[in-house]
C-alpha atoms as a PDB file:
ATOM      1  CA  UNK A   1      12.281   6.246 -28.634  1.00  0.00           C
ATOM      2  CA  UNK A   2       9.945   5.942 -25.141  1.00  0.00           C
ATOM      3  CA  UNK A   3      10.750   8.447 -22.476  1.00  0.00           C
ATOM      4  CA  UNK A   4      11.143   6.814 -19.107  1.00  0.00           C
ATOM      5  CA  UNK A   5      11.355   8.929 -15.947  1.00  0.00           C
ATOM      6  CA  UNK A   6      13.112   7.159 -12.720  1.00  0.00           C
ATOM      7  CA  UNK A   7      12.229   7.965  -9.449  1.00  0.00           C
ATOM      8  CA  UNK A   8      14.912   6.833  -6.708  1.00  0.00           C
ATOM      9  CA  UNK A   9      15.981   8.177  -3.147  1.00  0.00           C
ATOM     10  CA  UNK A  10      18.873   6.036  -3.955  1.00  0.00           C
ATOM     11  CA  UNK A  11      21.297   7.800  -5.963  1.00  0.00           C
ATOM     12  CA  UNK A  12      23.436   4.200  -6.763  1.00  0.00           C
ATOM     13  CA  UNK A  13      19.614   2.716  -7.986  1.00  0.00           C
ATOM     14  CA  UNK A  14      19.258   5.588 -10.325  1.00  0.00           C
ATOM     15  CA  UNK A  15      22.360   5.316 -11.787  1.00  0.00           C
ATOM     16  CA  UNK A  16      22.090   1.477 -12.407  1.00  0.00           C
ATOM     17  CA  UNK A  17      18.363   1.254 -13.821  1.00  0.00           C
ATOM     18  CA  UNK A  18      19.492   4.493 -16.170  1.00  0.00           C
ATOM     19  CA  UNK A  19      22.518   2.646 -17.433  1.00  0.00           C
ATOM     20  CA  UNK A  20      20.653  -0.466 -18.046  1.00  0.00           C
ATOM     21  CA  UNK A  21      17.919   1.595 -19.722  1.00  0.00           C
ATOM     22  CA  UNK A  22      19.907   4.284 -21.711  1.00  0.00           C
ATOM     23  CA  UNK A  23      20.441   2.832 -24.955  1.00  0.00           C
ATOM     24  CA  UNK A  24      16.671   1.368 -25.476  1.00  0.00           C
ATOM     25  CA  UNK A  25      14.935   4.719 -23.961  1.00  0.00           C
ATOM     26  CA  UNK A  26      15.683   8.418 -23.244  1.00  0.00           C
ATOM     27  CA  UNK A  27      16.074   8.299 -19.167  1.00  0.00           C
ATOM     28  CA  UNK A  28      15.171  11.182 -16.814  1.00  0.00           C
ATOM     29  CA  UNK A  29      15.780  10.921 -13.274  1.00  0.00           C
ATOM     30  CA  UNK A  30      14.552  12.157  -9.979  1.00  0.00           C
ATOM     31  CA  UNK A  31      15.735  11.954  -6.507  1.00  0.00           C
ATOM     32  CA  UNK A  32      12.276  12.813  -5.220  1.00  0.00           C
ATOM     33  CA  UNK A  33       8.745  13.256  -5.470  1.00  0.00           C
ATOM     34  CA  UNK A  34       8.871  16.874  -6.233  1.00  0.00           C
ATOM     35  CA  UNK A  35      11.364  16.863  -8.859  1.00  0.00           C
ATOM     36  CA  UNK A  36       9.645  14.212 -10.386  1.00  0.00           C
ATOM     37  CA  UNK A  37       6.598  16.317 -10.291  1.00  0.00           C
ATOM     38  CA  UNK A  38       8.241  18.905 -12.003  1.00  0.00           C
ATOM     39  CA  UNK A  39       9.553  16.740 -14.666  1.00  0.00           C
ATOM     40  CA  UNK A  40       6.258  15.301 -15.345  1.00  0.00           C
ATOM     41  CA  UNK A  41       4.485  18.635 -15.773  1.00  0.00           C
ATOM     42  CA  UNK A  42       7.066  19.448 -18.009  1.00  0.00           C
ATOM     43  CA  UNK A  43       7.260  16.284 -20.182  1.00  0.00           C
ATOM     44  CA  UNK A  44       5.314  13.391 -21.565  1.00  0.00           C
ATOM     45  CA  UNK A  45       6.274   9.783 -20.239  1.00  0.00           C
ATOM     46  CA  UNK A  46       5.665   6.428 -21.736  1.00  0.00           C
ATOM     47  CA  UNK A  47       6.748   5.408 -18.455  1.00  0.00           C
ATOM     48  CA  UNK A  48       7.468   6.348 -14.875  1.00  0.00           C
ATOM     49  CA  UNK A  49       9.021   3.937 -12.761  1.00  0.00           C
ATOM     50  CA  UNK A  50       8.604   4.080  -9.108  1.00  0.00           C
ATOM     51  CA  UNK A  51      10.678   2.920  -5.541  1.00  0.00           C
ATOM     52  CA  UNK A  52       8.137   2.099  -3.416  1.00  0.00           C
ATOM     53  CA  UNK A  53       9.897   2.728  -0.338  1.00  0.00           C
ATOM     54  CA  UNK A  54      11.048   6.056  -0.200  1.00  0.00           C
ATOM     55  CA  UNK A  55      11.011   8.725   2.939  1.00  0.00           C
ATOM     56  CA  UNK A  56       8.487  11.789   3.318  1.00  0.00           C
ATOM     57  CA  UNK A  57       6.405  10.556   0.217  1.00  0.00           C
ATOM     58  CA  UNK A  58       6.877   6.487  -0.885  1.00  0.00           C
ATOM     59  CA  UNK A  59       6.134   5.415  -4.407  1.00  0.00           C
ATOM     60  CA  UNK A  60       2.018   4.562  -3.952  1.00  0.00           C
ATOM     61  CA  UNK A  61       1.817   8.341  -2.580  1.00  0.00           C
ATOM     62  CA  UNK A  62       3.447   9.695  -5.731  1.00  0.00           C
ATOM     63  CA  UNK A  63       1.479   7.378  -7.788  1.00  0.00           C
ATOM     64  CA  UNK A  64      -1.761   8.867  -6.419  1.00  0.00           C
ATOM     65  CA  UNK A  65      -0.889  12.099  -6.518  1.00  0.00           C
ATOM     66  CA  UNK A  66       0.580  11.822  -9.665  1.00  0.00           C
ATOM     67  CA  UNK A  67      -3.115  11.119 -11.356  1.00  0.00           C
ATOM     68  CA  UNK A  68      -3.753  14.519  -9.730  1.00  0.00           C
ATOM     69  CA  UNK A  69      -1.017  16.296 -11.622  1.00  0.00           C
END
């Protein structure tokens, strides 16, 4: 089964895409970038996907840095 990490500000998004997502993939969520970045340096993803629009760091930031990682 893929892993998929989520990365939302908005806690009502998360829960939506994970329950639309949890019986074809094992979800992991994040509220922001640095909890994501923890995640991800903890786990391997198939997939990461990404709000855009999101305050202090928005979804092309984390992207970027994210190669970094």
């Amino acid at each position: 089964m893929n892993n998929i990490l989520i990365l939302d500000d908005d806690k009502a998004q998360l829960e939506h895409l994970s329950t639309l997502l949890k019986d074809e993939f094992l979800i992991s969520t994040a509220n922001n970038s640095i909890a994501a970045h923890a995640l991800i340096n903890d786990t391997k993803f198939d997939a990461i996907i990404v709000d855009v629009h999101m305050p202090i760091v928005n979804g092309f930031d984390f992207i970027k840095s994210s190669l970094h990682v």
